[in-house]
C-alpha atoms as a PDB file:
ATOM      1  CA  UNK A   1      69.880  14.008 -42.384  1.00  0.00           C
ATOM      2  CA  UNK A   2      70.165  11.997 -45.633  1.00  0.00           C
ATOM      3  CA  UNK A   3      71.167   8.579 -43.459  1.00  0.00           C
ATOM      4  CA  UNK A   4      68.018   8.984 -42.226  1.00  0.00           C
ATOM      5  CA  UNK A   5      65.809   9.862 -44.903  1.00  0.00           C
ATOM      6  CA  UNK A   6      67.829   7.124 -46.333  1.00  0.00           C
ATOM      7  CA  UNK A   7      66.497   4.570 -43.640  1.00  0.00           C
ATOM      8  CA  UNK A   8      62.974   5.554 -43.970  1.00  0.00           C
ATOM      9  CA  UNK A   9      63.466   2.489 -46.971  1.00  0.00           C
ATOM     10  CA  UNK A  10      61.462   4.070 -49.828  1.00  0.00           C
ATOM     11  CA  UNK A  11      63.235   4.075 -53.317  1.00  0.00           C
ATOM     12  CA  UNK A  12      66.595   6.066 -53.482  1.00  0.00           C
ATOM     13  CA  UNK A  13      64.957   9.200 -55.579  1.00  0.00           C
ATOM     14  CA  UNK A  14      62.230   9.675 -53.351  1.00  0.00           C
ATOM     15  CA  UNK A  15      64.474   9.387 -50.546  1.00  0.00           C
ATOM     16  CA  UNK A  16      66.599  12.148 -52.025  1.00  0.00           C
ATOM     17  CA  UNK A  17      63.682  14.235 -52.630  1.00  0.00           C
ATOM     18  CA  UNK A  18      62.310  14.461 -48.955  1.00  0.00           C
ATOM     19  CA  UNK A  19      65.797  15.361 -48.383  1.00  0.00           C
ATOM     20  CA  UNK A  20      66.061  18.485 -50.568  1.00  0.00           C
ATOM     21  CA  UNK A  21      62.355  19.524 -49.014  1.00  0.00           C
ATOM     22  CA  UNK A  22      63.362  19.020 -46.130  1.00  0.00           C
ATOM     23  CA  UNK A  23      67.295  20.315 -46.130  1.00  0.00           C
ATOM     24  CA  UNK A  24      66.804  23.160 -48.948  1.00  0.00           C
ATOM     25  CA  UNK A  25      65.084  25.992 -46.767  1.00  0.00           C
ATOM     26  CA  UNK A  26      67.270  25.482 -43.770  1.00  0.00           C
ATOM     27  CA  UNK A  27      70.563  25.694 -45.910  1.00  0.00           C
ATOM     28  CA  UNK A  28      69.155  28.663 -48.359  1.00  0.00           C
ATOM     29  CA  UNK A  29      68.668  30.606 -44.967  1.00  0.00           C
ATOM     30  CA  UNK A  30      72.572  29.493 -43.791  1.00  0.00           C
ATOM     31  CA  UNK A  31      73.846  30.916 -47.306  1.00  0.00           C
ATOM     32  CA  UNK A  32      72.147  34.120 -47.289  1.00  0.00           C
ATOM     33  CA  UNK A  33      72.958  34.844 -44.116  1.00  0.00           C
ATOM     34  CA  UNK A  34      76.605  34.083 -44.506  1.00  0.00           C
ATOM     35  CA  UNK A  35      76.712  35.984 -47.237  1.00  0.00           C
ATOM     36  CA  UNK A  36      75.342  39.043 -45.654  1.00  0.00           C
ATOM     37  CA  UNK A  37      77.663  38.635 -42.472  1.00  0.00           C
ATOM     38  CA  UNK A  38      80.210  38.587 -45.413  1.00  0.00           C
ATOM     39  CA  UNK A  39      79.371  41.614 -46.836  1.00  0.00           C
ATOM     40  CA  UNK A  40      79.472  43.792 -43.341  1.00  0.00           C
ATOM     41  CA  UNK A  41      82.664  42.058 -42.367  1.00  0.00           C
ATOM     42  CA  UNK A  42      84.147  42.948 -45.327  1.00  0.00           C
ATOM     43  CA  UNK A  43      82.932  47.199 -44.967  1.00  0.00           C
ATOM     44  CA  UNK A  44      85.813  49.551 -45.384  1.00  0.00           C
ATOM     45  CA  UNK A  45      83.753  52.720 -45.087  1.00  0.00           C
ATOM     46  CA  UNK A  46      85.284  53.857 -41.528  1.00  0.00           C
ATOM     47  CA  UNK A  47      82.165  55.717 -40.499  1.00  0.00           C
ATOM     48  CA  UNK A  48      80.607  51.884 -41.474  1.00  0.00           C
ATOM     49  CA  UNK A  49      83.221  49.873 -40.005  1.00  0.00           C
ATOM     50  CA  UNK A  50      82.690  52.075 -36.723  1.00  0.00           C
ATOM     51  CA  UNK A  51      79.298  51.691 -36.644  1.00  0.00           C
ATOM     52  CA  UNK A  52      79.198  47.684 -37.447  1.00  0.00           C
ATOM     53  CA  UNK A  53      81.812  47.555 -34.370  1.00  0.00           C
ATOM     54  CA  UNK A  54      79.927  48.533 -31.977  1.00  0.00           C
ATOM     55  CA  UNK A  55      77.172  46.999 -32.911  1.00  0.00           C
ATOM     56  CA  UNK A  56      78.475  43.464 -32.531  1.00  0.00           C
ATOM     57  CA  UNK A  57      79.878  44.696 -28.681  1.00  0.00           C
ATOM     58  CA  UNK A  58      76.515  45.817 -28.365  1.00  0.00           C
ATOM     59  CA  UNK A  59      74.911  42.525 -29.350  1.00  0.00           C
ATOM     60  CA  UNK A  60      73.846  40.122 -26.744  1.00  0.00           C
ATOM     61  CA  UNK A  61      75.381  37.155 -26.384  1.00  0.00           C
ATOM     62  CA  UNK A  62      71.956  34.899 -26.428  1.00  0.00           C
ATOM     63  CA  UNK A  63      71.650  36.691 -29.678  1.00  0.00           C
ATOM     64  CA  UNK A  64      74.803  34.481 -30.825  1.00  0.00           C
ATOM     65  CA  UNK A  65      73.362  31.757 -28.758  1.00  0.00           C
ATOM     66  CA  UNK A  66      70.559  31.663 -31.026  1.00  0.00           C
ATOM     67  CA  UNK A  67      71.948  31.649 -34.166  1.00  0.00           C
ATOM     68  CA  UNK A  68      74.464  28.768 -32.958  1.00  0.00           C
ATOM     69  CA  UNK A  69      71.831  27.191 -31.701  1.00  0.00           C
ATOM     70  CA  UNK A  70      70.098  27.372 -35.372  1.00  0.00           C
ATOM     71  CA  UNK A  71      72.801  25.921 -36.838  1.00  0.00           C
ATOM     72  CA  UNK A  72      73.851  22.850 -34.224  1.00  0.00           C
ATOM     73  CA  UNK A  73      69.904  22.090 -33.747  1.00  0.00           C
ATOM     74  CA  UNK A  74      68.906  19.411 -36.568  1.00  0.00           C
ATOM     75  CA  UNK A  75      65.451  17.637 -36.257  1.00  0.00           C
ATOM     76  CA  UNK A  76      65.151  13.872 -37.528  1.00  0.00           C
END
């Protein structure tokens, strides 16, 4: 992403500023939702840890396919 708002030849901080637009909401989303996952991996509550369990068996897999699909797809 910044090789190419690189190569759209404006001056460097302008460049790096259509970067940030364009790069900051996708990554603030990838953060919070990392540190979410983080926090339910991390449950010890066993009534919690049960319920979180089989919830994620319970979870489709296009649900998954989604969210990898999120993070692989990157528009120019």
């Amino acid at each position: 992403m910044l090789a190419h708002c690189l190569n759209k030849k404006e001056t460097i901080i302008k460049d790096f500023k259509v970067f940030e637009k364009i790069r900051l909401p996708r990554t603030t989303k990838i953060v919070n939702t990392s540190w979410t996952l983080g926090k339910v991996a991390q449950l010890t509550n066993p009534i919690l840890t049960t319920l979180r369990n089989f919830a994620l068996k319970m979870t489709p897999q296009s649900i998954n396919e989604r969210q990898m699909d999120f993070l692989f797809d990157i528009e120019f």
